[in-house]
Protein backbone atom coordinates (compact mmCIF):
# COMPACT_ATOMS: atom_id res chain seq x y z
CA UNK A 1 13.94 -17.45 -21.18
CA UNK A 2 13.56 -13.71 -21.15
CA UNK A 3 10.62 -12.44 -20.11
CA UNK A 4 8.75 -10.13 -22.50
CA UNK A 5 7.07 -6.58 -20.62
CA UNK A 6 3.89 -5.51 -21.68
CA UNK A 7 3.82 -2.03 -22.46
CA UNK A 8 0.10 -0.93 -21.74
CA UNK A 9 -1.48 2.86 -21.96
CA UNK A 10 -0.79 4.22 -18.24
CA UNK A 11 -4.01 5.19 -16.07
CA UNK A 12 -3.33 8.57 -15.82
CA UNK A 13 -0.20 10.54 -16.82
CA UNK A 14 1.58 11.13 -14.23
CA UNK A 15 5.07 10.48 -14.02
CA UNK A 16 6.88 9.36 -10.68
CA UNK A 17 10.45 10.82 -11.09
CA UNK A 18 10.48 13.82 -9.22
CA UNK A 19 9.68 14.00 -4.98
CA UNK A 20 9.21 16.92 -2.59
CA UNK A 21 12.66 17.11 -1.29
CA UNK A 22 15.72 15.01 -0.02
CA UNK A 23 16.73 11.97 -0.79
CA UNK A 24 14.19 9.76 0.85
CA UNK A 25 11.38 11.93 0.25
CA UNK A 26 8.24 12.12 3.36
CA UNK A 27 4.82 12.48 2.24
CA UNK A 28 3.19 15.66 2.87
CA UNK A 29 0.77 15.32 5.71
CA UNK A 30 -2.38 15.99 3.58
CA UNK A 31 -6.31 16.08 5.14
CA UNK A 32 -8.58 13.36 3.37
CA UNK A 33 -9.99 15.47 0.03
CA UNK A 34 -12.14 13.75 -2.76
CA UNK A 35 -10.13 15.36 -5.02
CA UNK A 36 -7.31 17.90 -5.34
CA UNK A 37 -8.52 21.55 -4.65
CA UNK A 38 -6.29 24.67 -5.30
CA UNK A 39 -6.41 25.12 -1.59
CA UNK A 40 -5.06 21.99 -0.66
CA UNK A 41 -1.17 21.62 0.77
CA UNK A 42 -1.41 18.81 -1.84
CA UNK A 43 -1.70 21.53 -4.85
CA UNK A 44 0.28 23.47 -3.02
CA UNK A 45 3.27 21.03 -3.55
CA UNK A 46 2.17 19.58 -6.51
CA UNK A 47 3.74 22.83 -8.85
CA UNK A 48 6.66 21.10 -7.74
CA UNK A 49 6.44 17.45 -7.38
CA UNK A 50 3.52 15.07 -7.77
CA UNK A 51 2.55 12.74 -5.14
CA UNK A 52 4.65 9.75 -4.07
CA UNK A 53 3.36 6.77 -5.72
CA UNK A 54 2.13 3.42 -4.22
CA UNK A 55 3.86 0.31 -5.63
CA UNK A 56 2.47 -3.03 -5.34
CA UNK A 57 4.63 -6.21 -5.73
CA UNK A 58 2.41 -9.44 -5.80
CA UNK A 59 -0.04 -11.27 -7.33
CA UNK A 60 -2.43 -11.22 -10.50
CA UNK A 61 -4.96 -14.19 -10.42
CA UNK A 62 -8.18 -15.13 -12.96
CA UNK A 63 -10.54 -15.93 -10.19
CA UNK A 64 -12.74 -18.65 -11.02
CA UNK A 65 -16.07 -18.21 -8.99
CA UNK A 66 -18.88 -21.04 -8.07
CA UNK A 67 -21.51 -19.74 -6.00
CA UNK A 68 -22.11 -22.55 -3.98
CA UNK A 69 -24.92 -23.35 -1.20
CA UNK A 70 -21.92 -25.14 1.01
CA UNK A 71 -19.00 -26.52 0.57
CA UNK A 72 -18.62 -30.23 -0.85
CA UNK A 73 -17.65 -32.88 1.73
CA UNK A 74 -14.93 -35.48 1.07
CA UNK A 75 -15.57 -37.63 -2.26
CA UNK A 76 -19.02 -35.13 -2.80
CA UNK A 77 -19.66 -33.53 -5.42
CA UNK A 78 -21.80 -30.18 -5.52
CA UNK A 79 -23.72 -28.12 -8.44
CA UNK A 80 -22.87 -24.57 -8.53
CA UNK A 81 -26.03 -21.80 -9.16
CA UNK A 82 -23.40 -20.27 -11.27
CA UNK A 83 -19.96 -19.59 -12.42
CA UNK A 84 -17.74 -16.80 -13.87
CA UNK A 85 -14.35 -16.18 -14.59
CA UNK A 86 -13.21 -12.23 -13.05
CA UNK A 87 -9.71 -10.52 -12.29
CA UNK A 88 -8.26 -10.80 -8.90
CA UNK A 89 -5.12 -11.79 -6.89
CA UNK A 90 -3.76 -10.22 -3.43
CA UNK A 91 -1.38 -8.00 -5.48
CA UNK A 92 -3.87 -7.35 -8.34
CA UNK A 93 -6.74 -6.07 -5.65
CA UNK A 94 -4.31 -3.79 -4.09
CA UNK A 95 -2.88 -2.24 -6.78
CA UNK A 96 -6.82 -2.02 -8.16
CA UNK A 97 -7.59 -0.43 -4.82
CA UNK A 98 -5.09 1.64 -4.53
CA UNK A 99 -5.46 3.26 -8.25
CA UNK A 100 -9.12 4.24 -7.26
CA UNK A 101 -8.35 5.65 -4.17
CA UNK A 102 -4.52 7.47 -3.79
CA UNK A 103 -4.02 11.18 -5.32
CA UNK A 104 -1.13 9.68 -7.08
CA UNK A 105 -0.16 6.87 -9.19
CA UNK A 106 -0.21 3.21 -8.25
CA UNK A 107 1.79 0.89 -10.43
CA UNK A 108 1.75 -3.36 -10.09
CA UNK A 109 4.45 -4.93 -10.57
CA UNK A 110 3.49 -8.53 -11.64
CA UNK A 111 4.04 -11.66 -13.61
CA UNK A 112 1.23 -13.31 -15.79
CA UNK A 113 1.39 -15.69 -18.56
CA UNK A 114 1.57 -15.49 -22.30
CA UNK A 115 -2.31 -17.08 -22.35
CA UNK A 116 -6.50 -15.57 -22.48
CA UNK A 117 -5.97 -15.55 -18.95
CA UNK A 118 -3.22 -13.14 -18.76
CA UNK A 119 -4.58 -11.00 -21.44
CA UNK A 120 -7.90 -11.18 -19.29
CA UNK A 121 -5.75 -9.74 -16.42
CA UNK A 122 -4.12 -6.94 -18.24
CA UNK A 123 -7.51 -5.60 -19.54
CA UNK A 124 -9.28 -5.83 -15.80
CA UNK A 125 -6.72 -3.71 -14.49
CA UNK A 126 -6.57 -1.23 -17.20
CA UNK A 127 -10.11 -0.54 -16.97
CA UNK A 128 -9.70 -0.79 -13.22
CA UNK A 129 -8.47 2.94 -13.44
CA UNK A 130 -5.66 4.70 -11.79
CA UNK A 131 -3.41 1.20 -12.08
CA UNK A 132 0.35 1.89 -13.94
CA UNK A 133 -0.22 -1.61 -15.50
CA UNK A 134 3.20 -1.24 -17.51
CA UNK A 135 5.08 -3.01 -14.76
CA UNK A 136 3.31 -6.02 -15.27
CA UNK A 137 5.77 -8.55 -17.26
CA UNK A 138 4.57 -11.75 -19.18
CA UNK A 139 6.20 -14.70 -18.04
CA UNK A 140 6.22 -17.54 -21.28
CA UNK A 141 6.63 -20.52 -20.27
CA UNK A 142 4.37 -20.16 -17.07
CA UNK A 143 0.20 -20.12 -17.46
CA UNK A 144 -1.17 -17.22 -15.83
CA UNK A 145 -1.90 -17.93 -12.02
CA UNK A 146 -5.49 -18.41 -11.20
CA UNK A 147 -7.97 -19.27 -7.87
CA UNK A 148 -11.24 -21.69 -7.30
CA UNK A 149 -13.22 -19.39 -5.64
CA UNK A 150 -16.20 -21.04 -3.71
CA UNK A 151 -18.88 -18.87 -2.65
CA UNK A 152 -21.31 -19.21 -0.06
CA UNK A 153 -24.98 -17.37 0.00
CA UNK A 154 -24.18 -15.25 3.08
CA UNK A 155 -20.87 -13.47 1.25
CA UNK A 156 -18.09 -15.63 2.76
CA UNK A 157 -16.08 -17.64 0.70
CA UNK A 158 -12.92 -20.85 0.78
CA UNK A 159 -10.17 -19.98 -1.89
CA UNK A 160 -7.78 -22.66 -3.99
CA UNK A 161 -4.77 -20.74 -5.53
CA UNK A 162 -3.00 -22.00 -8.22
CA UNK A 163 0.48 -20.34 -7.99
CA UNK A 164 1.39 -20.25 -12.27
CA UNK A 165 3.50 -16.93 -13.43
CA UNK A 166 3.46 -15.69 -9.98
CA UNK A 167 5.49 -18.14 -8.48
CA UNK A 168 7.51 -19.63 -11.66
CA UNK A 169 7.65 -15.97 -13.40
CA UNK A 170 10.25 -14.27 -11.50
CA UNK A 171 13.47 -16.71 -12.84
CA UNK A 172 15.27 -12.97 -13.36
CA UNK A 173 14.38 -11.14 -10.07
CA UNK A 174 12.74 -7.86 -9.87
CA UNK A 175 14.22 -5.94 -12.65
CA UNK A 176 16.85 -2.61 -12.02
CA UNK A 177 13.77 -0.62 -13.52
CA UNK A 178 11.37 -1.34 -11.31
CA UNK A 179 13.47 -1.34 -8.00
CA UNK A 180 14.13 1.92 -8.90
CA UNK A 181 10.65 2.72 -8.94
CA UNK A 182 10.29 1.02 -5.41
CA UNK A 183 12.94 3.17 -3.95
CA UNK A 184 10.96 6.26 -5.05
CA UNK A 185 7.79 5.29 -4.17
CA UNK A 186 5.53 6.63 -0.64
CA UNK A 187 5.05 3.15 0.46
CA UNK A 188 5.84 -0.27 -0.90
CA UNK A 189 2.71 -3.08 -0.37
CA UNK A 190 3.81 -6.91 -0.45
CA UNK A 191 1.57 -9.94 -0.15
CA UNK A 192 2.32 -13.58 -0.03
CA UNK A 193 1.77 -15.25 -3.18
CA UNK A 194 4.82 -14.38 -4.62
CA UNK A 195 8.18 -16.01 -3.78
CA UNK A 196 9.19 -14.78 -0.05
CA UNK A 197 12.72 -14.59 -2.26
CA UNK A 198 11.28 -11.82 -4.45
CA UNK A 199 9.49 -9.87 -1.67
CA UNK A 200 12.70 -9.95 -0.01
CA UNK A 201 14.30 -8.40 -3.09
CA UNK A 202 11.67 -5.76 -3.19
CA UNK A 203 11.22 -5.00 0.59
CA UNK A 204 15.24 -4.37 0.66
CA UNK A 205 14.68 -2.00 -2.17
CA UNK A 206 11.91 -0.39 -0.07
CA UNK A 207 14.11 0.11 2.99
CA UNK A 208 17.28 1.25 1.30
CA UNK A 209 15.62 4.20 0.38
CA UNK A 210 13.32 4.47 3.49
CA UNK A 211 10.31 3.56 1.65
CA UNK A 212 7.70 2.06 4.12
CA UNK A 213 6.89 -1.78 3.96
CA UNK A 214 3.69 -3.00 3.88
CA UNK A 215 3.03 -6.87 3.68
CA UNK A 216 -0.44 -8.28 3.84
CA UNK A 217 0.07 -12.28 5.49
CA UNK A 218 -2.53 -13.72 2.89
CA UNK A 219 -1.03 -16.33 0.61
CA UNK A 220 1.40 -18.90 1.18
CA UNK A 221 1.16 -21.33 4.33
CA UNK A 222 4.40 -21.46 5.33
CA UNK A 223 6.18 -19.53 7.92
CA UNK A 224 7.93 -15.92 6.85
CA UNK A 225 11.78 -16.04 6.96
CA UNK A 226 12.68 -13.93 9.66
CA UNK A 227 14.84 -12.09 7.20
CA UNK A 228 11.84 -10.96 5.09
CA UNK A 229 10.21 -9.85 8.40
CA UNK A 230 12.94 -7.76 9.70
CA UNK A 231 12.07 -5.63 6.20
CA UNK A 232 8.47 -5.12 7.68
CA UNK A 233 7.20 -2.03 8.93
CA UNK A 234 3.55 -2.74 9.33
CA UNK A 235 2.77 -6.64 9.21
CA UNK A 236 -0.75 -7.24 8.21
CA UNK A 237 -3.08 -10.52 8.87
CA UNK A 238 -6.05 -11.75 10.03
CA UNK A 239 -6.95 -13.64 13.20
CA UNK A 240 -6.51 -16.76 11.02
CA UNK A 241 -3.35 -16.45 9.41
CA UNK A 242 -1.86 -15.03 12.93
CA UNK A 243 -3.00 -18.07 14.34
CA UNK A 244 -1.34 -20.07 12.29
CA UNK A 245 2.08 -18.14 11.65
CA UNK A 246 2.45 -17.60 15.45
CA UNK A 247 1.14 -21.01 16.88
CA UNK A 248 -1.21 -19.33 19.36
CA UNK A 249 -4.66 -19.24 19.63
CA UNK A 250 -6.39 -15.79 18.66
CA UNK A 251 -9.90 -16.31 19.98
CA UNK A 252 -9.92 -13.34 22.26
CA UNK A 253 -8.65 -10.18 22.11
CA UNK A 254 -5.96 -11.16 24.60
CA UNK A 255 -5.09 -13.93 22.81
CA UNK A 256 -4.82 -11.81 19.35
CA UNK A 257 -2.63 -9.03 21.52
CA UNK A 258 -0.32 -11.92 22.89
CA UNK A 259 -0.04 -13.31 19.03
CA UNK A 260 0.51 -9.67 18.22
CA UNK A 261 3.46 -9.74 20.85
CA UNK A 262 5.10 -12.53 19.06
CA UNK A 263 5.21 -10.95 15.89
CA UNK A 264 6.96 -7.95 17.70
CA UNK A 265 9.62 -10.42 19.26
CA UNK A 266 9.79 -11.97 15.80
CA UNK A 267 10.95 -8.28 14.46
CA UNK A 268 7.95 -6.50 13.45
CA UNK A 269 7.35 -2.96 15.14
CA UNK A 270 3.87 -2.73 13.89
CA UNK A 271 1.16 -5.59 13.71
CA UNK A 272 -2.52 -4.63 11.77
CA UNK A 273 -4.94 -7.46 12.39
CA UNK A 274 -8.07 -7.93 10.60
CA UNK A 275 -10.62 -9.30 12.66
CA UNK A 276 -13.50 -9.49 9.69
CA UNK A 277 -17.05 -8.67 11.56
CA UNK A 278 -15.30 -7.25 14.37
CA UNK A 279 -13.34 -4.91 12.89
CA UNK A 280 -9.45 -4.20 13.24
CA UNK A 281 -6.98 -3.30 15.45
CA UNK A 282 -3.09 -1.99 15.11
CA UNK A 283 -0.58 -3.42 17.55
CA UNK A 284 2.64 -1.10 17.80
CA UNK A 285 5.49 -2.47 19.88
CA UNK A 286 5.51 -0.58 23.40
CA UNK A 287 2.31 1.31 22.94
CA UNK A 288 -1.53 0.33 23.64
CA UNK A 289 -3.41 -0.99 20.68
CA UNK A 290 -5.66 1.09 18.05
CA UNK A 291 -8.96 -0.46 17.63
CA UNK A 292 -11.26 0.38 14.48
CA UNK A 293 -14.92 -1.41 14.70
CA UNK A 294 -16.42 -2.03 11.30
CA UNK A 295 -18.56 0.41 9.33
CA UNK A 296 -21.41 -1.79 8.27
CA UNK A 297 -22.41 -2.59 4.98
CA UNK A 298 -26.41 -2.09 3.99
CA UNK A 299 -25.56 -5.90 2.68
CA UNK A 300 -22.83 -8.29 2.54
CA UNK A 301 -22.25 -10.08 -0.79
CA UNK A 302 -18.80 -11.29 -1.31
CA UNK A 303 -16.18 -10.62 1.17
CA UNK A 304 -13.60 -11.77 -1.23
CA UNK A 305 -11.23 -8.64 -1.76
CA UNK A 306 -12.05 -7.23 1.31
CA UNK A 307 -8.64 -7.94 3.23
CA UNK A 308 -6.91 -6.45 0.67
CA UNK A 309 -9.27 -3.46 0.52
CA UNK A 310 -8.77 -2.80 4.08
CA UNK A 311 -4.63 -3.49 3.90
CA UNK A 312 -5.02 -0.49 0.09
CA UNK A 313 -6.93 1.78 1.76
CA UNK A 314 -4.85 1.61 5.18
CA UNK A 315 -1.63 2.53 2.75
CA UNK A 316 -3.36 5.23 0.87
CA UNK A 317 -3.98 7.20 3.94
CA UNK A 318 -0.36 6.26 5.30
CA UNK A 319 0.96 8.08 2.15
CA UNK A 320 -1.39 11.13 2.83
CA UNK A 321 0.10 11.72 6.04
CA UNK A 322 -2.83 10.68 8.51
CA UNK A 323 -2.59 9.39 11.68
CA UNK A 324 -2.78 5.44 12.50
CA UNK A 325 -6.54 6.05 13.32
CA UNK A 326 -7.41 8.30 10.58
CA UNK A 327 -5.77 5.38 8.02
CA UNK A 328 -8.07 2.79 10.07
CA UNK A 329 -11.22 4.26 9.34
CA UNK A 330 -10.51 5.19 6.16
CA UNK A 331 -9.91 1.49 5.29
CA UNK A 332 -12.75 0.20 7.37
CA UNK A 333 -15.38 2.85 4.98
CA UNK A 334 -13.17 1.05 1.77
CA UNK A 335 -14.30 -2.73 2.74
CA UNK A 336 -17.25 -2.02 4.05
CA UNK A 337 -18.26 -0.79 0.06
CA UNK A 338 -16.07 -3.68 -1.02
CA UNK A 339 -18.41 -6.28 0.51
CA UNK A 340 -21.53 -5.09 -1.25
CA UNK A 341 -20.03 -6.21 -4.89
CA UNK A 342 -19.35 -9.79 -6.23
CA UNK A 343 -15.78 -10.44 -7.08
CA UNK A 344 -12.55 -8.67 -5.89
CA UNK A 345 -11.43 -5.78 -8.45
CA UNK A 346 -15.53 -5.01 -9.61
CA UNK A 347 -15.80 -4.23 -6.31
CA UNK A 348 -13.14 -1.57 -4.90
CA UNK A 349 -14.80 1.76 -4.19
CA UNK A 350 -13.29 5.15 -5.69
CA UNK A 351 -12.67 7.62 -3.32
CA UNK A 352 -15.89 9.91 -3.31
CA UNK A 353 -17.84 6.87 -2.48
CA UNK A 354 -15.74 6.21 0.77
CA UNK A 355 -15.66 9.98 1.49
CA UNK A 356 -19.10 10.14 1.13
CA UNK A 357 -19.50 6.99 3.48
CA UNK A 358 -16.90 8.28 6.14
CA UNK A 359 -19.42 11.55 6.35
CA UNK A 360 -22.53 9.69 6.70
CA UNK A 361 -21.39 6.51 9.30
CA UNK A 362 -19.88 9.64 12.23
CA UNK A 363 -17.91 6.63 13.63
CA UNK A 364 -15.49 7.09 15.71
């Protein structure tokens, strides 16, 4: 059955038609600003051409959170102190993320059902700000795909996904429309609770046009077809989900390096690991690893979000121009506000707060 597109008012109006120059346009290499300033290279180019915009293909979830003392044991059952229903999914967060942060546009393109729970979706990322939400496509005869999300008193959490329009909504592919938006965008951001089928579809898009691939491990546990992987520029996971997509053991650093190594024999140039409390670190194929501790939060509420946080902000910085550091610490000041907020999209910072963090924390 056709799939009917939801046409919402854009966050901001700015289109993303026109590029700097060439056919596979490079970002200019911009310092970190709050904000645009006559000064900047940024307005200097943008009498011609706006920025690049980040495109996100993944995910939109209604995240069902119980805040939970522990988790229940086998045949147990638990009381919650409470429960809410907020906005959320790996491909929802980023795109979230990304529209507070980038100087351009970030559009989603997503699938959510013809139910509350879509309509609940399409009005969190509206007033997200900075999200193109007209990309986002109803899917009819799927229900909108949603998460259990169990929350413990010291911030961590366990998540249940139920796949719904994201996994039964693509029947048609990615549309001509919005592969041509891919193929014009700075960088393209893919997650893992989509079909691998459609990232596939949208990661050669990406790399037919020389877009940079970004695609954050989270999701599905199954391994990634080396096919989808070969599309990769940066592959992004945590110690956990290298673990298990490699088979090897990432307790140590050495261990997470030889993991690392495996990804680079599986095809990937470029491995970003999050390592939660101990911060990051960027493997590139041939050259000694970038490490980026954590900038610590005053209080940690609810790490949920903050993976893809970390994974935005990385990719905002990558379409400024910065260096592989520079995008590091920028996304390590973006989680580090994400974890003092409950739930996943109330909680990504705009980009004065993390500018404003970046100048007080003088990490390195």
């Amino acid at each position: 059955m056709a799939q009917a597109r939801v046409r919402l008012p854009p966050a901001g109006a700015t289109p993303a038609t026109a590029f700097l120059s060439g056919s596979n346009p490079r970002p200019a290499r911009l310092p970190f600003s709050s904000k645009p300033t006559p000064t900047s290279l940024y307005a200097a180019a943008a009498a011609n051409a706006p920025p690049a915009p980040i495109v996100v293909v993944g995910s939109a979830n209604a995240d069902i959170y119980v805040e939970v003392d522990r988790l229940p044991l086998a045949g147990e059952t638990v009381a919650a102190h409470a429960g809410r229903s907020l906005a959320g999914g790996k491909g929802a967060n980023q795109a979230a993320c990304g529209g507070r942060l980038a100087l351009g546009p970030t559009y989603l393109v997503a699938r959510v059902g013809d139910d509350a729970n879509g309509r609940l979706l399409e009005g969190a990322l509206a007033d997200a700000g900075g999200v193109r939400t007209d990309r986002v496509a109803r899917a009819p005869d799927a229900p909108s795909g949603h998460a259990v999300v169990m929350l413990m008193p010291d911030g961590q959490n366990s998540i249940i996904i139920v796949g719904g329009a994201n996994m039964e909504g693509w029947s048609a592919g990615i549309g001509a429309e919005d592969l041509d938006l891919i193929q014009k965008a700075g960088v393209l951001l893919l997650q893992r609770e989509i079909p691998d089928w459609v990232n596939t579809q949208a990661a050669q898009a990406a790399k037919s046009a020389g877009v940079p691939v970004i695609m954050d491990a989270g999701g599905m546990d199954a391994p990634v077809p080396r096919e989808l992987l070969s599309l990769v520029d940066i592959f992004s996971p945590n110690e956990t989900e290298l673990a298990r997509l490699t088979g090897m053991p990432t307790e140590t650093f050495e261990q997470i390096s030889q993991a690392a190594g495996r990804c680079h024999k599986m095809g990937v140039k470029e491995v970003l690991v999050k390592l939660g409390s101990q911060g990051s670190a960027l493997f590139v194929e041939g050259e000694e690893p970038i490490r980026q501790s954590i900038i610590p939060a005053t209080e940690v509420v609810d790490t949920t979000g903050a993976g893809d946080t970390f994974t935005s902000a990385f990719a905002v910085a990558l379409v400024e121009g910065k260096p592989k550091k520079e995008c590091m610490r920028f996304a390590a000041a973006a989680a580090s506000l994400c974890v003092r907020v409950k739930g996943a999209i109330p909680s990504m910072p705009d980009r004065k707060s993390v500018m404003k963090l970046l100048e007080s924390a003088q990490v390195e």
